[in-house]
N, C-alpha and C. Protein backbone atom coordinates (compact mmCIF):
# COMPACT_ATOMS: atom_id res chain seq x y z
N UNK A 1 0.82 -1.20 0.00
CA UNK A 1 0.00 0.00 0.00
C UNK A 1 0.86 1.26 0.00
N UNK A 2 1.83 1.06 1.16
CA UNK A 2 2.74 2.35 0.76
C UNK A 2 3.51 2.47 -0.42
N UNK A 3 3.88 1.44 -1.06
CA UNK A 3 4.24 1.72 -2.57
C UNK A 3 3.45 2.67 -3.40
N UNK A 4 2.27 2.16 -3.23
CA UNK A 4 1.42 2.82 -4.14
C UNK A 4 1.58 4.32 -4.02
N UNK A 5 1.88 4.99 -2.33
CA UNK A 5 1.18 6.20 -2.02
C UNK A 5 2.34 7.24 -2.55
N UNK A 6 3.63 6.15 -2.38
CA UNK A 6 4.90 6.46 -2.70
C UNK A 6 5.09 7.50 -4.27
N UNK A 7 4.59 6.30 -5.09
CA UNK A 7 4.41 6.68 -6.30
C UNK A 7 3.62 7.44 -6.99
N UNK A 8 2.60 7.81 -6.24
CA UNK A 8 1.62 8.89 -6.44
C UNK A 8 2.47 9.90 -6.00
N UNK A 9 3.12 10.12 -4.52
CA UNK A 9 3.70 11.16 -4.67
C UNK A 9 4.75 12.13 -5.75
N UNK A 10 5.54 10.43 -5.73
CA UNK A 10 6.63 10.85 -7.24
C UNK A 10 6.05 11.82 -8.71
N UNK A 11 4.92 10.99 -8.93
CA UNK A 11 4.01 11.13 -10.07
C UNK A 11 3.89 12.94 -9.75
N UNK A 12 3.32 12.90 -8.77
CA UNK A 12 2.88 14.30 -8.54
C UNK A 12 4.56 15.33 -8.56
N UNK A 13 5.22 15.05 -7.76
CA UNK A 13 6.37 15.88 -8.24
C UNK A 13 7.00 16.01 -9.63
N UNK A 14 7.08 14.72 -10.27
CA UNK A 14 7.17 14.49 -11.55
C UNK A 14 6.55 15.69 -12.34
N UNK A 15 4.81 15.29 -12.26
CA UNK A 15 3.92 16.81 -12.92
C UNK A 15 4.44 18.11 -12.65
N UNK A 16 4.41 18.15 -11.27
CA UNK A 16 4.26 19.75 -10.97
C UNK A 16 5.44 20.33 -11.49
N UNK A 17 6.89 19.52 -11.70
CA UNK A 17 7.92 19.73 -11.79
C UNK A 17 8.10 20.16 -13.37
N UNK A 18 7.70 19.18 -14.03
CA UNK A 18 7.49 19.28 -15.44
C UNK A 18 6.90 20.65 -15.99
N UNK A 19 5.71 20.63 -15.49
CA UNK A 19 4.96 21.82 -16.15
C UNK A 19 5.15 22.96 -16.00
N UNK A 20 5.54 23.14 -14.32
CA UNK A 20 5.92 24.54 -14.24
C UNK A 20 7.56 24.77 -15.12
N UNK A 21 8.47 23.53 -15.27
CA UNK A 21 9.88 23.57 -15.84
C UNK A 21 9.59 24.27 -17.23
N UNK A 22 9.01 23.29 -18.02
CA UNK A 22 8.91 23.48 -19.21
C UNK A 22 7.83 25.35 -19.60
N UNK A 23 7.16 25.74 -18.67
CA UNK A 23 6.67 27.11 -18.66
C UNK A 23 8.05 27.57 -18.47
N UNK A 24 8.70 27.70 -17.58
CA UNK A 24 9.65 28.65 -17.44
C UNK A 24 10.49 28.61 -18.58
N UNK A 25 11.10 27.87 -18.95
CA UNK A 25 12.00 27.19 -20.27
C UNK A 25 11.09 27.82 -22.02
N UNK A 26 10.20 27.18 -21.98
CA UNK A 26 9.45 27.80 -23.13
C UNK A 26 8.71 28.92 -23.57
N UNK A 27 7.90 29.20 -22.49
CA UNK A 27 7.07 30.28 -22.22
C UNK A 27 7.52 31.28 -20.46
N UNK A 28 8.43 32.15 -20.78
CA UNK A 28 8.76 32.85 -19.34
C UNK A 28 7.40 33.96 -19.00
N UNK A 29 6.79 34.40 -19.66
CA UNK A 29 5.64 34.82 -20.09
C UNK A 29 4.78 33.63 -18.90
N UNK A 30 4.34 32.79 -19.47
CA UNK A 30 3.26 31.86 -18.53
C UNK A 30 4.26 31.29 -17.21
N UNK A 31 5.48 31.48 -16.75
CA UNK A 31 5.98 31.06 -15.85
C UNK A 31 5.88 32.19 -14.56
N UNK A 32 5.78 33.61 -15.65
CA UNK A 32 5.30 34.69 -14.33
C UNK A 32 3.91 34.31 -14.31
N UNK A 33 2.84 34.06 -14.65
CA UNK A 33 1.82 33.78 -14.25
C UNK A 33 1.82 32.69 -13.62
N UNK A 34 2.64 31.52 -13.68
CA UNK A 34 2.73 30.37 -13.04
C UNK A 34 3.03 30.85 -11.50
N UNK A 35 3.74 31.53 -11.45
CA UNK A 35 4.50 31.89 -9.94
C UNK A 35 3.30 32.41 -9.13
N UNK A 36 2.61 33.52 -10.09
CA UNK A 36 1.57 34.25 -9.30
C UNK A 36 0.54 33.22 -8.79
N UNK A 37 0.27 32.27 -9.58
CA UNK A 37 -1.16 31.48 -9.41
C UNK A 37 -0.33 30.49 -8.55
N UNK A 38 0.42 29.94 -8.26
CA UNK A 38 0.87 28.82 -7.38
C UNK A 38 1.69 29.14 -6.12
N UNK A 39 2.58 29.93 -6.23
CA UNK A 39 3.55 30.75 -5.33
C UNK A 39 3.21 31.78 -4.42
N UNK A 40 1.92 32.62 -5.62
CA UNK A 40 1.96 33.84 -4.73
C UNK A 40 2.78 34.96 -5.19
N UNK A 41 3.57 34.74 -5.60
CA UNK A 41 4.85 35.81 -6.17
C UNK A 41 4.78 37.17 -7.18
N UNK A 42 4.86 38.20 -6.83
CA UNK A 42 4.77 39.03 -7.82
C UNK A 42 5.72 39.44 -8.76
N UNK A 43 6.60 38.82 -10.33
CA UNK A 43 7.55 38.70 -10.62
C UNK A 43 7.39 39.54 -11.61
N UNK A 44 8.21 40.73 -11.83
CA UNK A 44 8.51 41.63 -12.91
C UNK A 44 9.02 40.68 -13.99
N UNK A 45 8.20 40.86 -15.24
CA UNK A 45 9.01 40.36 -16.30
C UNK A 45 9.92 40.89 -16.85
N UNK A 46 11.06 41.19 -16.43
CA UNK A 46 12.00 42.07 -16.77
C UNK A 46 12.96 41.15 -17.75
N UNK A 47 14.49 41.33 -18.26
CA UNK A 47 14.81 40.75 -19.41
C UNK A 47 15.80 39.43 -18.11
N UNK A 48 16.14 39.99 -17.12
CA UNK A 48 16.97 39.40 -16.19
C UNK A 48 16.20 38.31 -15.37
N UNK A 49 14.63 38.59 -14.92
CA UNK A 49 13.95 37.53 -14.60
C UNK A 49 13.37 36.77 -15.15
N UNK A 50 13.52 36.64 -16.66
CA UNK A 50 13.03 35.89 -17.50
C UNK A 50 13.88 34.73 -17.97
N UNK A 51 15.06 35.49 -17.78
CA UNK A 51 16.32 34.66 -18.26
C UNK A 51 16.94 33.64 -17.07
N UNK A 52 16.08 34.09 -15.88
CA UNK A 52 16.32 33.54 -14.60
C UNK A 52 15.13 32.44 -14.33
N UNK A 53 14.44 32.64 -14.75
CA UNK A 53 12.98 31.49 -15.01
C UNK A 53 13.46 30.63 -15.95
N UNK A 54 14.67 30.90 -16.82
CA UNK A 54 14.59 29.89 -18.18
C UNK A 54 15.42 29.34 -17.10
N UNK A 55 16.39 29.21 -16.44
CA UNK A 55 17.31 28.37 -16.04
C UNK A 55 16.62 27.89 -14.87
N UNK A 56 15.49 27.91 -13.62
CA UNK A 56 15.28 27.68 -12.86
C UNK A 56 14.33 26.39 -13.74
N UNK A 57 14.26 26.85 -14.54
CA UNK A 57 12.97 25.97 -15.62
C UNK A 57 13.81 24.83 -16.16
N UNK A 58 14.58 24.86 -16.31
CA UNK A 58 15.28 23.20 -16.81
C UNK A 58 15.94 22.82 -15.81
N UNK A 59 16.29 22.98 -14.34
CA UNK A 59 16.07 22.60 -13.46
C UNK A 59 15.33 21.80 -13.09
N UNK A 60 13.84 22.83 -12.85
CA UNK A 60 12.58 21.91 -12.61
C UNK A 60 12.27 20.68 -13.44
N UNK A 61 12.33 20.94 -14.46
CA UNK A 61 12.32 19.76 -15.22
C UNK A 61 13.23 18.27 -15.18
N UNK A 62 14.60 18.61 -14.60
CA UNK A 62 15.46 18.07 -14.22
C UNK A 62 14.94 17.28 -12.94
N UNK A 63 14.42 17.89 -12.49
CA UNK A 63 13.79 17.47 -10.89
C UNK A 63 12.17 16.27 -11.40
N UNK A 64 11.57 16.94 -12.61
CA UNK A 64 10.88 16.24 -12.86
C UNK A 64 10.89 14.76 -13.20
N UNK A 65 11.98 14.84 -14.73
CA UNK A 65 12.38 13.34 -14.69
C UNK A 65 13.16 12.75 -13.61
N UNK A 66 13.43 13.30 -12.73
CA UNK A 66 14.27 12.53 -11.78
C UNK A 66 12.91 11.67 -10.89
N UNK A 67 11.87 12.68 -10.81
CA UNK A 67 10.40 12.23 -9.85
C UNK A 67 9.65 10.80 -11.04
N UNK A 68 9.91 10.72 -12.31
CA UNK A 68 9.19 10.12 -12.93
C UNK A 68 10.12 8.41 -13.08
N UNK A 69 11.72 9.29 -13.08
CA UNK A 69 12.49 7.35 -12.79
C UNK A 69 12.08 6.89 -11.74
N UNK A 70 11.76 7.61 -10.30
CA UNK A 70 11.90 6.53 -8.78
C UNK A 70 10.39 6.45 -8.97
N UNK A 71 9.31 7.14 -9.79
CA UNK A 71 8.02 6.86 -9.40
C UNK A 71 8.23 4.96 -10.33
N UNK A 72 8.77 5.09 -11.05
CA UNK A 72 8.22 3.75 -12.07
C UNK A 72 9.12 3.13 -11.42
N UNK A 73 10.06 2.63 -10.44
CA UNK A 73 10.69 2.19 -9.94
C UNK A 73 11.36 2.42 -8.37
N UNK A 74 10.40 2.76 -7.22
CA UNK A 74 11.06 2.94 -6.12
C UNK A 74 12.08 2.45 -5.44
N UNK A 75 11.91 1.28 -5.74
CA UNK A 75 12.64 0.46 -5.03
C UNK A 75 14.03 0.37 -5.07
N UNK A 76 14.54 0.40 -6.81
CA UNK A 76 15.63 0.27 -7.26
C UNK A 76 16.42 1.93 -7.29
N UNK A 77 15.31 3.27 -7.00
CA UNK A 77 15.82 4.22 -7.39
C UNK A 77 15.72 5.34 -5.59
N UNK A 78 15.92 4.66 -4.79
CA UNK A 78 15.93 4.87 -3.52
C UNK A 78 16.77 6.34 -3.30
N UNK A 79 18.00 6.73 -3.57
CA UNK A 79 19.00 8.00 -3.78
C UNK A 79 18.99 8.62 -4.17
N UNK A 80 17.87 8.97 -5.32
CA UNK A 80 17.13 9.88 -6.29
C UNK A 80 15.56 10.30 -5.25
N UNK A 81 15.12 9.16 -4.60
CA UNK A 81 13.86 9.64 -3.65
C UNK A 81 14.78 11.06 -2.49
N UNK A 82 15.55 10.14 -2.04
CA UNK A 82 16.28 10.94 -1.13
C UNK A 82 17.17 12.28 -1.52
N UNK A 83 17.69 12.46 -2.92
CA UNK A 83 17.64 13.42 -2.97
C UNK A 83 16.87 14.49 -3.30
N UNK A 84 15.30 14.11 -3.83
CA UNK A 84 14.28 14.91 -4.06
C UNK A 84 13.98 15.44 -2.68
N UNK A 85 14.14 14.62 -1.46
CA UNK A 85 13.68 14.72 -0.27
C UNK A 85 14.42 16.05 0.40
N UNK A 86 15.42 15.53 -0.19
CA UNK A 86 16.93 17.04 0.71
C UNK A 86 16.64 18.24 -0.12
N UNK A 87 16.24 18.26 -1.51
CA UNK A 87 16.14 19.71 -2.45
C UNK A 87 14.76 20.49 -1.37
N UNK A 88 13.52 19.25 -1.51
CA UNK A 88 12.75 20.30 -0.70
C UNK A 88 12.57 21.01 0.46
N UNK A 89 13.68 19.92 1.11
CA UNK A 89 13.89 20.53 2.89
C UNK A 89 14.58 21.57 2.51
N UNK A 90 15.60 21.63 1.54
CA UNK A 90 16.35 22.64 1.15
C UNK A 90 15.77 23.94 1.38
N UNK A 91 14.48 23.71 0.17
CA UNK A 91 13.22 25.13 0.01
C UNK A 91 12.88 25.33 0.76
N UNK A 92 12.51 24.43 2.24
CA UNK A 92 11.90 24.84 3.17
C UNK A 92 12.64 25.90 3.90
N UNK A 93 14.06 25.11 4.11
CA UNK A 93 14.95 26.16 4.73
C UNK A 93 14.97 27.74 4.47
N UNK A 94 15.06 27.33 2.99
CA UNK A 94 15.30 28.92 2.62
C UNK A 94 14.29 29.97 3.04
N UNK A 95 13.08 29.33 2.38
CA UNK A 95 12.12 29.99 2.66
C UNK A 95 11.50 30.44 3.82
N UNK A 96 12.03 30.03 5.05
CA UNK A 96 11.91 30.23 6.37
C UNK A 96 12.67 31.18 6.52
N UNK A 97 14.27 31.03 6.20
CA UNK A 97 14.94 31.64 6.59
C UNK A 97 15.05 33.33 5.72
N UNK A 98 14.30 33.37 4.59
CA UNK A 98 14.46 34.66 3.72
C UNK A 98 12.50 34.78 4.20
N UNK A 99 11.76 34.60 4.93
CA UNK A 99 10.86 34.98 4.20
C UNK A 99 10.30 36.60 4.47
N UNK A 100 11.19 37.25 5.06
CA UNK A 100 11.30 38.56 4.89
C UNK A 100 11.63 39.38 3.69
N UNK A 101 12.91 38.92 3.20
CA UNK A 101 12.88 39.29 1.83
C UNK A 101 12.33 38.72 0.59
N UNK A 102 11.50 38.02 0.84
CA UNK A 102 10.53 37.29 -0.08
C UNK A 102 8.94 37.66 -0.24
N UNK A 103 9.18 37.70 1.36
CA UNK A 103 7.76 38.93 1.32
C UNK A 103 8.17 40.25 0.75
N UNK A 104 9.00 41.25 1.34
CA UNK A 104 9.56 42.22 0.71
C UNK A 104 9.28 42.38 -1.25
N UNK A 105 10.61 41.34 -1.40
CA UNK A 105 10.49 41.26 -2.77
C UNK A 105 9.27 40.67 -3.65
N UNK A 106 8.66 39.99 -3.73
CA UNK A 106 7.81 39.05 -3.89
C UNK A 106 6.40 39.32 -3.73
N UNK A 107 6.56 39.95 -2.41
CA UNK A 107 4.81 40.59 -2.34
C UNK A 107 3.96 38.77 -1.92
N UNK A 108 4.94 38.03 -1.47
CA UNK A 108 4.05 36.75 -1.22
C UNK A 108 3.80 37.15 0.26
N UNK A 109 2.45 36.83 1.14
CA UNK A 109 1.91 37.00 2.22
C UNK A 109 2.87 36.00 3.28
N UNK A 110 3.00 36.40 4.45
CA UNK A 110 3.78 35.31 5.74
C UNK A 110 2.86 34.31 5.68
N UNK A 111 1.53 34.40 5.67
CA UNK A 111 0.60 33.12 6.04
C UNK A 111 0.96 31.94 4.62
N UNK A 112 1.07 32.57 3.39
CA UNK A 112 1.27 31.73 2.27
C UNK A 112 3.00 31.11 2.42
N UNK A 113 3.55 31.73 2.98
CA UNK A 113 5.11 31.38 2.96
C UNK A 113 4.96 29.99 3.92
N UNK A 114 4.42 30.19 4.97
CA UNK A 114 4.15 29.28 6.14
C UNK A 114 3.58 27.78 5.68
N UNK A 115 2.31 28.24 4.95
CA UNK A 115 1.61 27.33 4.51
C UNK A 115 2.33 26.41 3.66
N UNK A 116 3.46 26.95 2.20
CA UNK A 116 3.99 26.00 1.11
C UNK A 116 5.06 25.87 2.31
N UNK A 117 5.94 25.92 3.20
CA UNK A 117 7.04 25.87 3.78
C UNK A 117 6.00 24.66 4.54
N UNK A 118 5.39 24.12 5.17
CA UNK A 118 4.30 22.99 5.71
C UNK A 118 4.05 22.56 4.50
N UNK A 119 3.27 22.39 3.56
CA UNK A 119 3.47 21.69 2.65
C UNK A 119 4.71 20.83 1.54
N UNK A 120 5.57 21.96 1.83
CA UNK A 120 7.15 21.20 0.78
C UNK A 120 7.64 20.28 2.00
N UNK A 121 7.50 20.66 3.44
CA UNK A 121 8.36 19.89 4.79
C UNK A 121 7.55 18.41 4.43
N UNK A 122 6.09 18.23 4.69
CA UNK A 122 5.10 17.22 4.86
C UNK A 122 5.75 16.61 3.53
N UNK A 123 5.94 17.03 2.16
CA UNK A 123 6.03 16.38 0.86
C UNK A 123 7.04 15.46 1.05
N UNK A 124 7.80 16.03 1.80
CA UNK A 124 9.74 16.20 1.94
C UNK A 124 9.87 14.72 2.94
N UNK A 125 8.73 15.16 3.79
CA UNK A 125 9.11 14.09 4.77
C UNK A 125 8.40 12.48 5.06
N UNK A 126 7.34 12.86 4.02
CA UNK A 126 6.60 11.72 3.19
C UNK A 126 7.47 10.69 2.72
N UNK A 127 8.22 11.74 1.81
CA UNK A 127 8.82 10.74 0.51
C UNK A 127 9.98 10.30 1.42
N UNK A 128 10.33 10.95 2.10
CA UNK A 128 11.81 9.60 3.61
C UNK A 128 11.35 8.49 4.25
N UNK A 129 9.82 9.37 4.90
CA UNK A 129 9.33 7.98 5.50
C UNK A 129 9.02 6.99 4.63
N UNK A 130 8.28 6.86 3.36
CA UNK A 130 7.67 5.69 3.03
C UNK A 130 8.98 5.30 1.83
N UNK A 131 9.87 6.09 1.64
CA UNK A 131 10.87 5.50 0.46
C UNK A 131 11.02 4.06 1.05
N UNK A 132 10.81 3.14 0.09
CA UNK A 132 11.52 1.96 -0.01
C UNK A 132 12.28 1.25 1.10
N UNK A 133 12.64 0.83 1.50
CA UNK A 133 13.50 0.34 2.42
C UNK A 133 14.49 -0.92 1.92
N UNK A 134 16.05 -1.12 1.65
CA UNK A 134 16.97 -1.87 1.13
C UNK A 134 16.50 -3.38 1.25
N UNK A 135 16.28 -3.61 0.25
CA UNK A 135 15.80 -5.01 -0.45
C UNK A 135 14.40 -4.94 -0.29
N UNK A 136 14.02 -4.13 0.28
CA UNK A 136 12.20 -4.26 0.24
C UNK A 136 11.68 -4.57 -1.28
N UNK A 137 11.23 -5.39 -1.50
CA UNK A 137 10.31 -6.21 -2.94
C UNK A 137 8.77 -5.61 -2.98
N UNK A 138 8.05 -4.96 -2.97
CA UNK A 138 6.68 -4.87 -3.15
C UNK A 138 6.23 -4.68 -3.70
């Protein structure tokens, strides 16, 4: 059963990772609207944050196929779960730790910073607890 829930999660990072990647990468245009509608973020499309969305954007995408190998395979792709796990504690960090200048810059609310910073931790700490366990078969 936890396989399953496992891989739904993957799946889901996989997506979210993908779509918003490939917006930033293709369309920087729909990646500032991406930010606003998911983030919260108020991002000047300027020539420097666009060019900064293209690279955060094949990133994400990077992050995506990485969510789509351990989803079709947890078991065998256990170090790829775990490092998806450390990028988002990562975000959490940051975002705790800047969210003054994020509110500042950004115009994103403390209650919304709080909320995805609880949501990326819970995602984060999902995918540790139920990853796979060495030789686990299921």
């Amino acid at each position: 059963m936890h396989l399953r829930f496992i891989k739904a999660l993957l799946w889901l990072v996989c997506g979210s990772h993908l779509a918003l990647g490939f917006a930033g990468v293709f369309s920087p245009a729909l990646a500032v609207a991406a930010a606003k509608v998911f983030y919260g973020a108020q991002v000047e499309p300027t020539p420097v944050n666009l060019h900064l969305l293209r690279i955060i954007g094949a990133y994400m995408i990077t992050i995506g196929i990485m969510g789509a190998i351990a989803a079709r395979e947890p078991q065998r792709h256990r170090p790829v779960i775990v490092a998806i796990a450390v990028l988002l504690f990562i975000r959490v960090v940051q975002r705790v730790a800047h969210a003054g200048e994020i509110q500042h810059t950004f115009g994103v609310s403390e209650l919304r910073i709080w909320v995805q910073s609880a949501y990326f931790a819970a995602l984060a700490g999902a995918l540790l607890f139920l990853r796979p366990k060495r030789g686990e078969i299921s």
